[in-house]
N, C-alpha and C. Protein backbone atom coordinates (compact mmCIF):
# COMPACT_ATOMS: atom_id res chain seq x y z
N UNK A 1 2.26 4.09 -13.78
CA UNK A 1 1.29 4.59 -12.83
C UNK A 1 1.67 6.02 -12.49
N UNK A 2 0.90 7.02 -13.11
CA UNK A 2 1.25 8.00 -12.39
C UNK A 2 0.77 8.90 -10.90
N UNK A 3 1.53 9.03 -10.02
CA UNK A 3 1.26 9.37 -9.19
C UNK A 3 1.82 10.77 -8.58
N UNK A 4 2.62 11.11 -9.45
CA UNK A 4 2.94 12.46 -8.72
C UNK A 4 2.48 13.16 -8.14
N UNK A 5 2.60 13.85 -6.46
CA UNK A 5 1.89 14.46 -6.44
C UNK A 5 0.95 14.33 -5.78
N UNK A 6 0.48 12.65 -5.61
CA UNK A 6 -0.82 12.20 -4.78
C UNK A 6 0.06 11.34 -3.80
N UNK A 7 -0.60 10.92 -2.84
CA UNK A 7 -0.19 10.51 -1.59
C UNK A 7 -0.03 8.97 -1.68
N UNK A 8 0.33 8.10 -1.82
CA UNK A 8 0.73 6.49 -1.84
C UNK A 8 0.71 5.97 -0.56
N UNK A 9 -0.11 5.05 -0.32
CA UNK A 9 0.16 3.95 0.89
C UNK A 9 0.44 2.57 0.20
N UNK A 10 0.85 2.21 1.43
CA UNK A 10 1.65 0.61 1.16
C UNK A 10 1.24 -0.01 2.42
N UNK A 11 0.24 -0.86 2.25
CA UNK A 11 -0.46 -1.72 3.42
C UNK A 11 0.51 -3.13 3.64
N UNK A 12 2.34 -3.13 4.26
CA UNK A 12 2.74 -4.22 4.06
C UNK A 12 4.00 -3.80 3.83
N UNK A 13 5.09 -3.56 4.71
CA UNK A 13 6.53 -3.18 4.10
C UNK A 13 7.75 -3.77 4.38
N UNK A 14 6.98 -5.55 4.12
CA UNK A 14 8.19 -6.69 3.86
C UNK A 14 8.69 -6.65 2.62
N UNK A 15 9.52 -7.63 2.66
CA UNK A 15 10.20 -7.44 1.29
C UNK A 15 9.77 -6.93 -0.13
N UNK A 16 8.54 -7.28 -0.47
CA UNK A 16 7.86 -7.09 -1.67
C UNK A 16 7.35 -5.65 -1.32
N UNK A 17 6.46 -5.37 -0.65
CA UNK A 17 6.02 -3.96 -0.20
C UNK A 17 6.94 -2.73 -0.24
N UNK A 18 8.08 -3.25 0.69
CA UNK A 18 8.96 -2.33 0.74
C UNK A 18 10.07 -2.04 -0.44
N UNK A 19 9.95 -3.20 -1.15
CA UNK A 19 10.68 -2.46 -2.51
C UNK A 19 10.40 -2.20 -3.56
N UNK A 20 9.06 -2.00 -3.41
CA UNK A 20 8.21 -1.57 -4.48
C UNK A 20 8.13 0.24 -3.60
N UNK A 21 8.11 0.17 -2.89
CA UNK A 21 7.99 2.19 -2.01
C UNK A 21 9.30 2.21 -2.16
N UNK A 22 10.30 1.77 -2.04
CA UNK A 22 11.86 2.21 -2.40
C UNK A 22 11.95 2.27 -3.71
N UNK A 23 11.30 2.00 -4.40
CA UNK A 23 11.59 1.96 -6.46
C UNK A 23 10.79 3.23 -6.49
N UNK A 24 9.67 3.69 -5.96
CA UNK A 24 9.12 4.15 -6.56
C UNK A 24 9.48 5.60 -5.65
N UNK A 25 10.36 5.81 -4.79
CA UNK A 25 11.06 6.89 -4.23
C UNK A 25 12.42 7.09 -5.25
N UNK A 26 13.11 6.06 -5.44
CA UNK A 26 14.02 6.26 -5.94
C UNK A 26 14.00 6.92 -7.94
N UNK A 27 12.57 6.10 -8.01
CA UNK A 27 12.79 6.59 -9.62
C UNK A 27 12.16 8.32 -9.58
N UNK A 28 11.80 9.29 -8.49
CA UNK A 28 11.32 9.82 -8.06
C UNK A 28 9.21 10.19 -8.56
N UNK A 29 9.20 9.08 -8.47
CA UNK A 29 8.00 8.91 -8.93
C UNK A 29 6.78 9.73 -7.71
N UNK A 30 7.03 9.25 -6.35
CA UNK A 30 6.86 10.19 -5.71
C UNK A 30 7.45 10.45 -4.74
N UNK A 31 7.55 11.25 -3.78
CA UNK A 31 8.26 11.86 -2.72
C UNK A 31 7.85 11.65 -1.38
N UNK A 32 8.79 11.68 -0.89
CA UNK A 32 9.24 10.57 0.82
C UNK A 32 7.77 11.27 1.62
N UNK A 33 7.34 12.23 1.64
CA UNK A 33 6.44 12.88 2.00
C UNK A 33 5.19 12.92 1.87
N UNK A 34 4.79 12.38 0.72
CA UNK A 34 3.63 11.44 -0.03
C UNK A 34 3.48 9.81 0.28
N UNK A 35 4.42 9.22 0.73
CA UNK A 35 4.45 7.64 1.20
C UNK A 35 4.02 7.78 2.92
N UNK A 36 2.62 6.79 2.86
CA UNK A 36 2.37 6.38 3.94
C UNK A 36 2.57 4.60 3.83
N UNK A 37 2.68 4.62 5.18
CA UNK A 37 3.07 2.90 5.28
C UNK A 37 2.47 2.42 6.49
N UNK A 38 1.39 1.60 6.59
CA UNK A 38 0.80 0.52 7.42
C UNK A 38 1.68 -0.52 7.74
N UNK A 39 1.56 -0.92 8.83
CA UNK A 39 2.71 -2.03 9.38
C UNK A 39 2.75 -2.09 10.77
N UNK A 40 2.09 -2.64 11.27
CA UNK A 40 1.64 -3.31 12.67
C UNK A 40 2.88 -3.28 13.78
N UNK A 41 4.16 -3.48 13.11
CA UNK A 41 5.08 -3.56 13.83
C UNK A 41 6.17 -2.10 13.65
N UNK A 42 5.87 -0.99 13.04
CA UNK A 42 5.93 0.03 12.94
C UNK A 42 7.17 0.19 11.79
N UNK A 43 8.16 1.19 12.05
CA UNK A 43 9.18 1.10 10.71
C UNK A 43 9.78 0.25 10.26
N UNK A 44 10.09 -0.27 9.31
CA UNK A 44 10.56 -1.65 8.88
C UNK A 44 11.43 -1.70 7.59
N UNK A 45 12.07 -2.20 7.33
CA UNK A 45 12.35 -2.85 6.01
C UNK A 45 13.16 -1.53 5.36
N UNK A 46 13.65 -1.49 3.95
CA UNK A 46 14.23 -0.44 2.95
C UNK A 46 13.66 0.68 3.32
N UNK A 47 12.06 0.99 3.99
CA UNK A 47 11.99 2.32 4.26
C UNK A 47 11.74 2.92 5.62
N UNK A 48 12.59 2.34 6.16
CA UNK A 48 12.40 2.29 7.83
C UNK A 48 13.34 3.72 8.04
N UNK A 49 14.23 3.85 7.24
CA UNK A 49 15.26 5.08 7.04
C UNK A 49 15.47 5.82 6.58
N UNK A 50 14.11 6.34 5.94
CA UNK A 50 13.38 7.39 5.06
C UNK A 50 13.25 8.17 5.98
N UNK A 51 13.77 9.71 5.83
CA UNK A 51 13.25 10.63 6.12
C UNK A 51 11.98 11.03 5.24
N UNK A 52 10.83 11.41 6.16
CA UNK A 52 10.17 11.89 5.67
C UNK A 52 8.85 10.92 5.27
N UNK A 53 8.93 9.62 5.18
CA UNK A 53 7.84 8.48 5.12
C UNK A 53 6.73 8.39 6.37
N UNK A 54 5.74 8.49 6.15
CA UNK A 54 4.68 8.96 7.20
C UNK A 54 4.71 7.07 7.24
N UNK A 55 4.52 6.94 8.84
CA UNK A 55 4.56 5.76 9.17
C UNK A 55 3.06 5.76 9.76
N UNK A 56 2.44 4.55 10.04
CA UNK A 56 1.16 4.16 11.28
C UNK A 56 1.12 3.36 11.34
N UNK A 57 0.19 2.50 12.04
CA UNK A 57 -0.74 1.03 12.45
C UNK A 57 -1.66 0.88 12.18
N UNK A 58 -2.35 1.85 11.96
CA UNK A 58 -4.19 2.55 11.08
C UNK A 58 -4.33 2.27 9.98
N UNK A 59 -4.55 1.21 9.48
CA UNK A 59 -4.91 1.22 8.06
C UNK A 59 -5.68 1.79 7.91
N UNK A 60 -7.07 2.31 8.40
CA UNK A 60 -8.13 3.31 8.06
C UNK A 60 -7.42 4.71 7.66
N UNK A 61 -6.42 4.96 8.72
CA UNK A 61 -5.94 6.44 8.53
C UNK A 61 -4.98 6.43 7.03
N UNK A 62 -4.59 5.61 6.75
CA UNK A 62 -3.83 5.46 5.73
C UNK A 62 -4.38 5.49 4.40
N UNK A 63 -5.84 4.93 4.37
CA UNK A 63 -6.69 4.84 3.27
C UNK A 63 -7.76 6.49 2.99
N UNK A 64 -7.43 6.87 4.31
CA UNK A 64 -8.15 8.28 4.26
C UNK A 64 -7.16 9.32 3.46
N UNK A 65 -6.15 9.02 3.36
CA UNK A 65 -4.70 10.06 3.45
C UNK A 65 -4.59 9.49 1.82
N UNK A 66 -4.66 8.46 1.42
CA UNK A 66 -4.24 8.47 0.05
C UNK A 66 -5.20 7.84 -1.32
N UNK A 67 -4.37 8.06 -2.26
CA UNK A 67 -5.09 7.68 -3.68
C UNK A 67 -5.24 6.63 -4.21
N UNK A 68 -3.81 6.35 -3.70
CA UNK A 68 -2.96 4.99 -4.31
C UNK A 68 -2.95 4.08 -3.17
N UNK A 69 -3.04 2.34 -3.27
CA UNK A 69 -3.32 2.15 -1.95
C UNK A 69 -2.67 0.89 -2.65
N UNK A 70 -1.34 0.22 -1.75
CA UNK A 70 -0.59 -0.95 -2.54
C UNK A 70 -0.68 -1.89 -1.51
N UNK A 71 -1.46 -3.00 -1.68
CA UNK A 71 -1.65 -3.84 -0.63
C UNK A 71 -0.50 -5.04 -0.76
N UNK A 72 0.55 -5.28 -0.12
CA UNK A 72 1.96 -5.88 0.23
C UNK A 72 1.57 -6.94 1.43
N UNK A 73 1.30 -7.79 1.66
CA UNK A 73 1.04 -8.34 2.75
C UNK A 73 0.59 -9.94 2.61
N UNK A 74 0.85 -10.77 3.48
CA UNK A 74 0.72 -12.50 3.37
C UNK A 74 -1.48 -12.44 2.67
N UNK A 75 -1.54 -13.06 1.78
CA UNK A 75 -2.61 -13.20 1.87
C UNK A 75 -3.80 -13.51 3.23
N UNK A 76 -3.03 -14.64 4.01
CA UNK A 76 -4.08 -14.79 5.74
C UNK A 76 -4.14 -13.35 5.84
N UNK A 77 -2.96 -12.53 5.99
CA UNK A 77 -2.78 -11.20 6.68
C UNK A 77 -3.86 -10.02 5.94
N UNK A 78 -4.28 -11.03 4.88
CA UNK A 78 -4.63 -9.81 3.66
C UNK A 78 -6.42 -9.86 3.53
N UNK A 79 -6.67 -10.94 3.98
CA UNK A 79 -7.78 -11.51 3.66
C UNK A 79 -9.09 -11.02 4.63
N UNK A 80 -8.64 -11.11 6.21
CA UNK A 80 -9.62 -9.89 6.44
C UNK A 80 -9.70 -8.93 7.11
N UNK A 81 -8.83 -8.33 6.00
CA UNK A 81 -8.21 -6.86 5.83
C UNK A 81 -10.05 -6.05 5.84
N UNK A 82 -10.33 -5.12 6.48
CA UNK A 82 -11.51 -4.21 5.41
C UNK A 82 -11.16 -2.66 5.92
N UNK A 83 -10.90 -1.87 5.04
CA UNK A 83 -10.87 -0.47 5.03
C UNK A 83 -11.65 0.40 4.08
N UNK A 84 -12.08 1.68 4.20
CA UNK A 84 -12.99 2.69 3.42
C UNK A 84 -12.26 3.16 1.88
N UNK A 85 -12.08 2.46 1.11
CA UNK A 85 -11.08 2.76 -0.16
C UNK A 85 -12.01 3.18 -1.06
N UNK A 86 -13.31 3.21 -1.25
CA UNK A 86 -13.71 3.93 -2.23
C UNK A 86 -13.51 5.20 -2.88
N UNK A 87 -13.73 5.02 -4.13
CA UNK A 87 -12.98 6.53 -4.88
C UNK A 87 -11.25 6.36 -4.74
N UNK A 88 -10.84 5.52 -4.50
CA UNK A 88 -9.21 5.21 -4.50
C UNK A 88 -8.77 4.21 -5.49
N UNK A 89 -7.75 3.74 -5.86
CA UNK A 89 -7.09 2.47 -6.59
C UNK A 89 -6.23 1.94 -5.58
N UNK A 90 -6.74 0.45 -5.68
CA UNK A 90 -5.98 -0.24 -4.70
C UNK A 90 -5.18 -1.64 -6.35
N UNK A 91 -4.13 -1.62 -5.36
CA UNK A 91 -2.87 -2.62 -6.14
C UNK A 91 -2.36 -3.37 -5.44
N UNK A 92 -3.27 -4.86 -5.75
CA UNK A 92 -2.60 -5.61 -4.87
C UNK A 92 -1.18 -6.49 -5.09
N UNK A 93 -0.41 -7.26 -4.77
CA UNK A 93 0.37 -8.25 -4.94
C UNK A 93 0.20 -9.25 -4.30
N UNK A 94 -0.87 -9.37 -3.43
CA UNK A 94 -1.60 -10.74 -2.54
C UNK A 94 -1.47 -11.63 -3.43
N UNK A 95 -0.70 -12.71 -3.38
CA UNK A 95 -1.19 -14.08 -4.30
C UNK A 95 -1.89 -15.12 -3.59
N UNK A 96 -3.05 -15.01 -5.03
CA UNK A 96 -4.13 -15.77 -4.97
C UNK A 96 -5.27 -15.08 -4.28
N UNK A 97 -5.64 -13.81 -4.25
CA UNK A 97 -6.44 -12.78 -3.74
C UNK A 97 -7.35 -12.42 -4.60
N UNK A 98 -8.53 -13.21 -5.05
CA UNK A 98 -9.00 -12.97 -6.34
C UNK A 98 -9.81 -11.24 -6.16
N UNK A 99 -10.35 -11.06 -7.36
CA UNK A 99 -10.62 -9.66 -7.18
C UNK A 99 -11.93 -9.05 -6.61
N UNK A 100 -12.55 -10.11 -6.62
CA UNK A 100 -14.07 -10.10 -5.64
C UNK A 100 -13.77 -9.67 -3.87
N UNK A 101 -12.82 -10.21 -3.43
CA UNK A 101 -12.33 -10.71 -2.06
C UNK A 101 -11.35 -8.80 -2.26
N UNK A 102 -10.87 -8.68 -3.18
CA UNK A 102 -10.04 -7.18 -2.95
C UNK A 102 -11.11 -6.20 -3.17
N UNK A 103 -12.20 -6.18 -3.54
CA UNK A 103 -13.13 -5.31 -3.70
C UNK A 103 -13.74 -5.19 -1.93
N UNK A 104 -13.64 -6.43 -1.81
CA UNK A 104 -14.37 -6.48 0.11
C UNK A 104 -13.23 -6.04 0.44
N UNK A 105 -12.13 -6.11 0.51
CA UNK A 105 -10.72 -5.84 1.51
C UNK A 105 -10.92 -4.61 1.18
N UNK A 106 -10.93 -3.90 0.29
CA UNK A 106 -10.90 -2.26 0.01
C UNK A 106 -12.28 -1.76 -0.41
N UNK A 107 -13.14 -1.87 0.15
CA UNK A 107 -14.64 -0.84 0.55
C UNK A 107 -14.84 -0.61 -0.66
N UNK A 108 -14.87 -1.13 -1.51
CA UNK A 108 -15.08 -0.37 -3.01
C UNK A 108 -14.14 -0.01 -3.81
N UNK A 109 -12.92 0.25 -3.38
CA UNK A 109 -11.91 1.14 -4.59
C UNK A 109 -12.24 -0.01 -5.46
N UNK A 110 -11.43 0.96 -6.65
CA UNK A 110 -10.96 -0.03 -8.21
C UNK A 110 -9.75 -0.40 -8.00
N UNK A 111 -10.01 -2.12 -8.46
CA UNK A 111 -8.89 -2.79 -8.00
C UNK A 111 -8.11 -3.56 -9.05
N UNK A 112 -6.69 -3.40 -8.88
CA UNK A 112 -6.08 -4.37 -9.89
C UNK A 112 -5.07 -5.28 -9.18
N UNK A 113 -5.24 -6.77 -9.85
CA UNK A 113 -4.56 -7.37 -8.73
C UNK A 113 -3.42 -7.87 -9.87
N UNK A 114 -2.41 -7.27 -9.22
CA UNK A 114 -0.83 -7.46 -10.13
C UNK A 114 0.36 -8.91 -9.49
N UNK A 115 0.64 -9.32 -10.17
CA UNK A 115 1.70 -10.26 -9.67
C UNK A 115 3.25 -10.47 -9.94
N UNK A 116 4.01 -10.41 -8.83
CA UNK A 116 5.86 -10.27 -9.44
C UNK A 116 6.15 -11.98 -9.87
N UNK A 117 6.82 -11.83 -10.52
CA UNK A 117 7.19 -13.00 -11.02
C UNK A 117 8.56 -13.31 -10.49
């Protein structure tokens, strides 16, 4: 995925969320300054100690701000999710989030729904 360069959110920065934005800081894929992170309960997890990781509670503001949009989060939590993502790529890891239901959760973006094994 290339992203250099463009702005990344991560709707979700429990375990799975958050070490998928720590891999993808560390392989320097993109920069601490380009990662926004949604999360209700505010800094959290592997990137709670990032300098430089734009934090909020806004998922709207988060979907305005970026390209890349990685939805990390319990499916209940995920399900009715709805934000303005069109013209964006959203990536989910919701299991069992079929792709009809991520097209409503994200306003339109193009969606691919990926799974960790």
């Amino acid at each position: 995925m290339a992203v250099r360069g463009r702005n990344v959110g991560l709707i979700g920065a429990g375990q799975l969320g958050g070490a998928i934005g720590a891999a993808l800081l560390r392989a320097g894929t993109v920069a601490p300054g380009h990662v926004w992170v949604a999360n209700r309960s505010g800094p959290a997890g592997e990137l709670a100690g990032v300098p430089g990781v734009n934090w909020t509670a806004d998922v709207e503001r988060l979907a305005a701000r970026c390209e890349v949009i990685l939805l990390a989060l319990p499916p209940a939590a995920g399900r009715p999710l709805r934000f303005a993502g069109a013209g964006r790529l959203a990536v989910s890891v919701m299991a069992g989030v079929r792709l009809d239901e991520l097209t409503a959760i994200s306003g339109g973006a193009r969606v691919v729904r990926a799974m960790s094994s």
